[in-house]
Protein backbone atom coordinates (compact mmCIF):
# COMPACT_ATOMS: atom_id res chain seq x y z
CA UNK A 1 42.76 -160.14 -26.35
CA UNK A 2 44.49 -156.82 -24.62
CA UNK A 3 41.16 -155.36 -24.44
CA UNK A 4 39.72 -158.08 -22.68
CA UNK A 5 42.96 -157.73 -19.91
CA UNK A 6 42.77 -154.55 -19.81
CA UNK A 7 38.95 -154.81 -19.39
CA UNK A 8 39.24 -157.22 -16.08
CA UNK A 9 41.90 -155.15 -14.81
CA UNK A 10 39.76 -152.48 -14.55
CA UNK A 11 36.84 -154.36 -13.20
CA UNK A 12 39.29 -155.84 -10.74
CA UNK A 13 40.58 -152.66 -9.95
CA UNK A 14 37.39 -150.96 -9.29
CA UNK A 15 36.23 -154.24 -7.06
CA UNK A 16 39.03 -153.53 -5.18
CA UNK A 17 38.29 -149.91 -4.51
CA UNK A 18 34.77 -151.03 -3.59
CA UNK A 19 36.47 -153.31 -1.01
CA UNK A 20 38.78 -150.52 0.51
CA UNK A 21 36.06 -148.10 0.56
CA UNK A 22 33.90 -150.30 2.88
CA UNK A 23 36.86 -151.09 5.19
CA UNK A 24 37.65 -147.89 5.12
CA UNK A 25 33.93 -147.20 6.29
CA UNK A 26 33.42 -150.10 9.07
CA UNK A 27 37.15 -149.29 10.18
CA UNK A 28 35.99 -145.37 10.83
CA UNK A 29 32.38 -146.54 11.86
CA UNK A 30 33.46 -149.02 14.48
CA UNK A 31 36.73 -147.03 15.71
CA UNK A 32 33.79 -144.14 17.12
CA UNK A 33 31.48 -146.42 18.65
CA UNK A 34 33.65 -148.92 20.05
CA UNK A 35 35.51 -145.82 21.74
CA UNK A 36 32.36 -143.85 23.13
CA UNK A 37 30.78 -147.49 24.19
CA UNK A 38 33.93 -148.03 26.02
CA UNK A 39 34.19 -144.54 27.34
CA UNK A 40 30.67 -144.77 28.83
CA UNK A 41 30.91 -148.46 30.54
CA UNK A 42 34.91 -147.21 31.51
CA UNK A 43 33.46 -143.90 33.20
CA UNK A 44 30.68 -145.52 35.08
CA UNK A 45 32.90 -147.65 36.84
CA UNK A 46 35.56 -145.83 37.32
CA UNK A 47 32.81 -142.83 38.98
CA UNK A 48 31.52 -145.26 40.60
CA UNK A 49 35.06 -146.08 42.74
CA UNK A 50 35.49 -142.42 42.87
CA UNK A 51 32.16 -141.68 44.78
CA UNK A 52 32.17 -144.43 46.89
CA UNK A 53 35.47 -145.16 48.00
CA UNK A 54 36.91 -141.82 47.69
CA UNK A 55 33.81 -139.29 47.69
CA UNK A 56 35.66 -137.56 44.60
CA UNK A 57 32.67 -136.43 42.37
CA UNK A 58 31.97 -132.67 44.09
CA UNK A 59 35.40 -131.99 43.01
CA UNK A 60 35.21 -133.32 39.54
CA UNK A 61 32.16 -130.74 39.22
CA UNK A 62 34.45 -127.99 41.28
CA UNK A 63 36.53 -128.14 37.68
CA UNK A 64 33.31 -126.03 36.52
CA UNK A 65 32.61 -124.09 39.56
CA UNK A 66 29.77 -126.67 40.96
CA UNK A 67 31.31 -128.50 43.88
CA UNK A 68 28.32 -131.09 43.52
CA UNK A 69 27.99 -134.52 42.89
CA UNK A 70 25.78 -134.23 40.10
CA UNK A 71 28.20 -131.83 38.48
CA UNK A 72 30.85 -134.15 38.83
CA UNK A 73 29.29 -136.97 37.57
CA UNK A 74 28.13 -134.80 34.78
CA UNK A 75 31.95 -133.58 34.24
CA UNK A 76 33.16 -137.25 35.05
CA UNK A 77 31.33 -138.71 32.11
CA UNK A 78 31.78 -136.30 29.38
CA UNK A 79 35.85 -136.71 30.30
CA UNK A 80 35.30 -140.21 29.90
CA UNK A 81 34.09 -140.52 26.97
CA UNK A 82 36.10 -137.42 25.12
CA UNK A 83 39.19 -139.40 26.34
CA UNK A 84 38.15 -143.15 25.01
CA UNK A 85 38.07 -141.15 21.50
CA UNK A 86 41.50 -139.50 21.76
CA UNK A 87 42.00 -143.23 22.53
CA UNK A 88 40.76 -144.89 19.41
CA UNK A 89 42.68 -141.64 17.14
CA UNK A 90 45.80 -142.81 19.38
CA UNK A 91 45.72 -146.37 18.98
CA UNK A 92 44.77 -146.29 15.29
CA UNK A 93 47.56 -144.60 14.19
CA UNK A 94 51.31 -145.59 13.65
CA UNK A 95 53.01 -146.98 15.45
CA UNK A 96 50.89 -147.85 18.23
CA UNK A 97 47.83 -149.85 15.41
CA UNK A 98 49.92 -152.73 15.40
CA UNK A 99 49.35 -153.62 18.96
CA UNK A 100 46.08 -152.99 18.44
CA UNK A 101 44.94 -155.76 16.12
CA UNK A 102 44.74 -157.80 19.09
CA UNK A 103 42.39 -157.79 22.69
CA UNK A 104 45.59 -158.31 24.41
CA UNK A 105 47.33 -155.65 22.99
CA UNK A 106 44.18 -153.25 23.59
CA UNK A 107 43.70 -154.33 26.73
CA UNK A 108 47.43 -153.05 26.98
CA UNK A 109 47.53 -149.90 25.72
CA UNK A 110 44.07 -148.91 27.82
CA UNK A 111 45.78 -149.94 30.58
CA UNK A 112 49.11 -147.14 30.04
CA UNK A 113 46.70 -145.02 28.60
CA UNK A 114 44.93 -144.90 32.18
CA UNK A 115 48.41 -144.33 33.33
CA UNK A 116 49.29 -141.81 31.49
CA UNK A 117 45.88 -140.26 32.22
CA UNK A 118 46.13 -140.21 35.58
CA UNK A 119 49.84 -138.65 35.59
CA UNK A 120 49.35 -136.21 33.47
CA UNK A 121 45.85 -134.88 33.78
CA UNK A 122 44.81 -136.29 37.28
CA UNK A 123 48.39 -135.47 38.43
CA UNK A 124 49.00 -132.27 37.20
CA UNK A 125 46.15 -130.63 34.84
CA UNK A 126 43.49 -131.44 37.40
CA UNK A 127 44.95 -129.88 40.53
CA UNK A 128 46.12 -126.42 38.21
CA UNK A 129 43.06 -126.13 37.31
CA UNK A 130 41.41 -126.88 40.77
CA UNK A 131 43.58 -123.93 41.78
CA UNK A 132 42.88 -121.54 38.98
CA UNK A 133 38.78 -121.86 40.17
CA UNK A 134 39.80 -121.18 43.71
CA UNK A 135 39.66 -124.72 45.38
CA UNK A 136 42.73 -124.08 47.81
CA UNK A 137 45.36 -126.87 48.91
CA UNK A 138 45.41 -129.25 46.07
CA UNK A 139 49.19 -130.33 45.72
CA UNK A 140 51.15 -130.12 42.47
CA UNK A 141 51.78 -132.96 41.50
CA UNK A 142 49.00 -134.73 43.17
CA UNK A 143 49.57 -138.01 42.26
CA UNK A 144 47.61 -140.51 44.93
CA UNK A 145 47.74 -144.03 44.77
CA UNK A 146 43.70 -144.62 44.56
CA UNK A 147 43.83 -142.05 41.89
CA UNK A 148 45.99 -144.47 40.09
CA UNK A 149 44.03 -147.68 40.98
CA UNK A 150 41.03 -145.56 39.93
CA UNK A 151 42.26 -144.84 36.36
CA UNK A 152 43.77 -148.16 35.74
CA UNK A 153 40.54 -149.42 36.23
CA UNK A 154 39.37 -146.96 33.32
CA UNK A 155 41.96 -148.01 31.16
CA UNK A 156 41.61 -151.51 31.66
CA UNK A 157 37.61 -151.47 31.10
CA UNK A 158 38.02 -149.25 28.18
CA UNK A 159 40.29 -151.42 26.63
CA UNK A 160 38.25 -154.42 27.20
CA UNK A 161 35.29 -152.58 25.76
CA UNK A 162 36.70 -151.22 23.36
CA UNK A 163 38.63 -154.95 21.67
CA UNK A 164 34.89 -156.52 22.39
CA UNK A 165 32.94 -153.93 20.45
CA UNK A 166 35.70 -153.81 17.53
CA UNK A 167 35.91 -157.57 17.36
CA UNK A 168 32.57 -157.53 15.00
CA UNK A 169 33.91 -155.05 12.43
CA UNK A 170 37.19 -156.29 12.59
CA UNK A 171 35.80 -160.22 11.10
CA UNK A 172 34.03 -158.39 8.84
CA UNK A 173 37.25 -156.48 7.67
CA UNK A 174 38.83 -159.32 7.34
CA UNK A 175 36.34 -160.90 5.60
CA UNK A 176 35.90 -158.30 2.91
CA UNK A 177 39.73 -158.58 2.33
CA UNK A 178 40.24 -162.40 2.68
CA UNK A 179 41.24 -163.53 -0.83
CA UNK A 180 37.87 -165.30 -1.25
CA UNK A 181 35.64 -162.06 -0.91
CA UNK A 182 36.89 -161.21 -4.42
């Protein structure tokens, strides 16, 4: 009889390594391409505001020594999406996963993430740098209003991205771990 237990206990045990495993995989999995698919839509846009209501993309590409549009854009979009994964690492990790188990809360923490985005780099790494390549009279802190607008915008988008494209592997999470499964 204690073999038998001892049997299903290890069956059961194993089953629910299985089951971590693959959780473990979509959670990973989906995390990455949630963030870069949220990164890419959330950069678009926001470029888009920058180049036509601001005309901002020849100094996004000044960052690199091209003052062009095409530089910028270039620039613009790799930011973007380097910054949507810092994102998902962020928002995945105590204390800050806990709001993220729902769109609202996503939604939430894109939106201060643009915020802190634009204060910190926008407001201060951006126009250092600017002035370490040579592009004179860019204030420290530079910390406009539409810049603000701008990267709300980002933060908002990527967090709606971001909660849509999760919301798949998240049902299946929770249906690999729902008492049933097993």
């Amino acid at each position: 009889m204690s073999g038998t237990s001892i049997s299903s206990r290890r069956r059961f045990s194993m089953a629910q390594s299985t089951t971590q495993r693959r959780v473990q995989k979509y959670t990973t999995t989906g995390r990455w391409s949630a963030a870069f698919t949220g990164g890419l839509l959330a950069g678009l846009v926001m470029g888009l505001l920058m180049q036509f209501l601001a005309e901002m993309m020849p100094m996004v590409g000044a960052l690199y020594g091209m003052p062009t549009a095409t530089a910028g854009w270039i620039a613009h979009i790799f930011h973007s999406v380097v910054l949507a994964l810092v994102f998902a690492a962020i928002v995945t990790s105590p204390p800050l996963n806990r709001y993220a188990r729902s769109s609202r809360g996503i939604v939430g923490l894109g939106l201060a993430y643009g915020a802190v985005i634009w204060f910190a780099l926008a407001g201060f790494l951006m126009p250092v740098w600017l002035g370490a390549v040579g592009v004179p009279d860019v204030p420290v802190p530079n910390l406009a209003a539409t810049s603000l607008v701008f990267h709300l915008a980002y933060g908002a988008i990527l967090g709606i991205v971001y909660a849509i494209a999760r919301a798949p592997t998240m049902r299946r999470i929770a249906d690999k771990t729902s008492p049933d499964a097993q």
